[in-house]
Protein backbone atom coordinates (compact mmCIF):
# COMPACT_ATOMS: atom_id res chain seq x y z
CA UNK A 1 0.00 0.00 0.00
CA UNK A 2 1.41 3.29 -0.88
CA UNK A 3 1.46 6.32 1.02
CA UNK A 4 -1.53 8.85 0.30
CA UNK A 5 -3.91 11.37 2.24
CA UNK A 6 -6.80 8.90 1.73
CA UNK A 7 -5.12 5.98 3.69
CA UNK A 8 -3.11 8.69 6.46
CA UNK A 9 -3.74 8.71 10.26
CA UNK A 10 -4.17 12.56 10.12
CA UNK A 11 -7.03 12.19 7.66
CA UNK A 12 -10.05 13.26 9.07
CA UNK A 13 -13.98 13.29 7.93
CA UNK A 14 -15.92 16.56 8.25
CA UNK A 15 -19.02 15.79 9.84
CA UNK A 16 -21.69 17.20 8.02
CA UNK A 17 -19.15 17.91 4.89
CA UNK A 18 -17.67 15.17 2.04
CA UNK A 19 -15.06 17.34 2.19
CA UNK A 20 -11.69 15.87 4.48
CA UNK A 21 -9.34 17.45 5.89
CA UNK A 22 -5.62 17.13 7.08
CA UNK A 23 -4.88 17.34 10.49
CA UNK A 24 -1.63 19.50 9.92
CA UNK A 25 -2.76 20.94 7.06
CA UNK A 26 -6.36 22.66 8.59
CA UNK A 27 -7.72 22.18 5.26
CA UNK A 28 -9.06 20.44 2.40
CA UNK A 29 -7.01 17.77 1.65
CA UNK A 30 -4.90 17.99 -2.07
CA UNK A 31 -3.81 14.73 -3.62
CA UNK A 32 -0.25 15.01 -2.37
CA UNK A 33 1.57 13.34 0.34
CA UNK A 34 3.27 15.16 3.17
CA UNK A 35 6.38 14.56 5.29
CA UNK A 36 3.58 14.06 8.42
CA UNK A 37 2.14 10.57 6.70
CA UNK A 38 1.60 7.61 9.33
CA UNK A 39 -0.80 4.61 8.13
CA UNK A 40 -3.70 4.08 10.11
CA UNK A 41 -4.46 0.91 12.23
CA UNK A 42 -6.33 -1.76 10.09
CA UNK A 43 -7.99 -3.63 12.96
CA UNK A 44 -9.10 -0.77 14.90
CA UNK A 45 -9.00 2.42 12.56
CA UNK A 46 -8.59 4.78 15.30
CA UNK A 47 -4.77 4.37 16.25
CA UNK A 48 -1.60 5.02 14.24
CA UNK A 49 -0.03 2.12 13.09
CA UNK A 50 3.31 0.75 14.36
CA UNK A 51 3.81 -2.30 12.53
CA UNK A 52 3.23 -4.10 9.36
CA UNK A 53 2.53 -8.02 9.08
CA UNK A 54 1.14 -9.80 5.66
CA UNK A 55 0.39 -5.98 4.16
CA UNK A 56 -1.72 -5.06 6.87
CA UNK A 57 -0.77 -2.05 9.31
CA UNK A 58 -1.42 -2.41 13.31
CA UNK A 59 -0.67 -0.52 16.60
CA UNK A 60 0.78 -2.46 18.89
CA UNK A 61 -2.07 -3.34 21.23
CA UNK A 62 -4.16 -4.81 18.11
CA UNK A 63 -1.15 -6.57 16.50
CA UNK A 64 -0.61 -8.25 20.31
CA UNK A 65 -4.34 -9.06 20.26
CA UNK A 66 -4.23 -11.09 16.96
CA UNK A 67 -1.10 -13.06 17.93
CA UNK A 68 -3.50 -14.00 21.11
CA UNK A 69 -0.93 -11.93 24.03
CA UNK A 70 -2.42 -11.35 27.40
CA UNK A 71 -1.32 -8.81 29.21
CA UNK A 72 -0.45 -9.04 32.48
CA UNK A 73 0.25 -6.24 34.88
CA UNK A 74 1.53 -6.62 38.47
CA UNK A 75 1.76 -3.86 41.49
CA UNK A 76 4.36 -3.26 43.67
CA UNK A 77 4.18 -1.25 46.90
CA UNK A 78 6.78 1.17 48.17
CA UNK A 79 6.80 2.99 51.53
CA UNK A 80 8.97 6.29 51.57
CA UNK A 81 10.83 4.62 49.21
CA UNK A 82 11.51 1.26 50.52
CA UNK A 83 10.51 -1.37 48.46
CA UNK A 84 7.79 -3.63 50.79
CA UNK A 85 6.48 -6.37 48.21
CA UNK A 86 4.30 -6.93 45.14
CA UNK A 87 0.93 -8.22 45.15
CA UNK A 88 2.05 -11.89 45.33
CA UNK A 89 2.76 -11.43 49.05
CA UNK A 90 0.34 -9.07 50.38
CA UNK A 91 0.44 -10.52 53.65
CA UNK A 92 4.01 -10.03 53.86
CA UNK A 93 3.94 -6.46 52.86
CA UNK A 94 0.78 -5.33 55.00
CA UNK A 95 2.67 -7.08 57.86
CA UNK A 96 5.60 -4.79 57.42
CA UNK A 97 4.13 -1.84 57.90
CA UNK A 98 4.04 -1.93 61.50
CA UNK A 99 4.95 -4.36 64.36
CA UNK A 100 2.18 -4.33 66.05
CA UNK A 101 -0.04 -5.60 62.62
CA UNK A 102 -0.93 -9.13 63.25
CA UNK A 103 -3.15 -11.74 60.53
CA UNK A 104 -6.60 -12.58 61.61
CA UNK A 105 -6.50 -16.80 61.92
């Protein structure tokens, strides 16, 4: 796919209007291609696209989502800086917050 205004990221659709317009340009768009050009997302359409696979172009989080990648995210806890635990040992970390902190049995 080549690089034109109809298949850019900055592309947009006037509402009530046939008449698109460029982002960076603030006006109608001419059938020329500008130094600004980034391909649109083909899964989603709303994000720029990052990558290219079989002549498609994806962001990231859509190309991640058709190769089946779950995401996982973990949280940490910090106390004036110290470093008290992640998530995996909660009890560990609520228990060194203070001495006097005991677990319900």
């Amino acid at each position: 796919m080549s690089k034109c205004c109809e298949n850019c990221y900055w592309k947009f659709k006037k509402c009530e209007s046939k008449n698109d317009w460029c982002a960076y340009e603030k006006n109608k768009l001419e059938n020329k291609t500008c130094d600004k050009h980034n391909y649109e997302c083909s899964s989603c359409n709303e994000d720029q696209a990052e990558y290219k696979y079989n002549d498609k172009y994806y962001c990231s989080k859509c190309l991640l989502e058709k190769f089946g990648v779950e995401e996982y995210t973990e949280t940490h806890y910090m106390l004036d800086g110290e470093y008290l635990g992640s998530e995996d040992d909660i009890s560990e970390v609520i228990e060194n917050l203070y001495e006097d902190i005991e677990m319900i049995e």
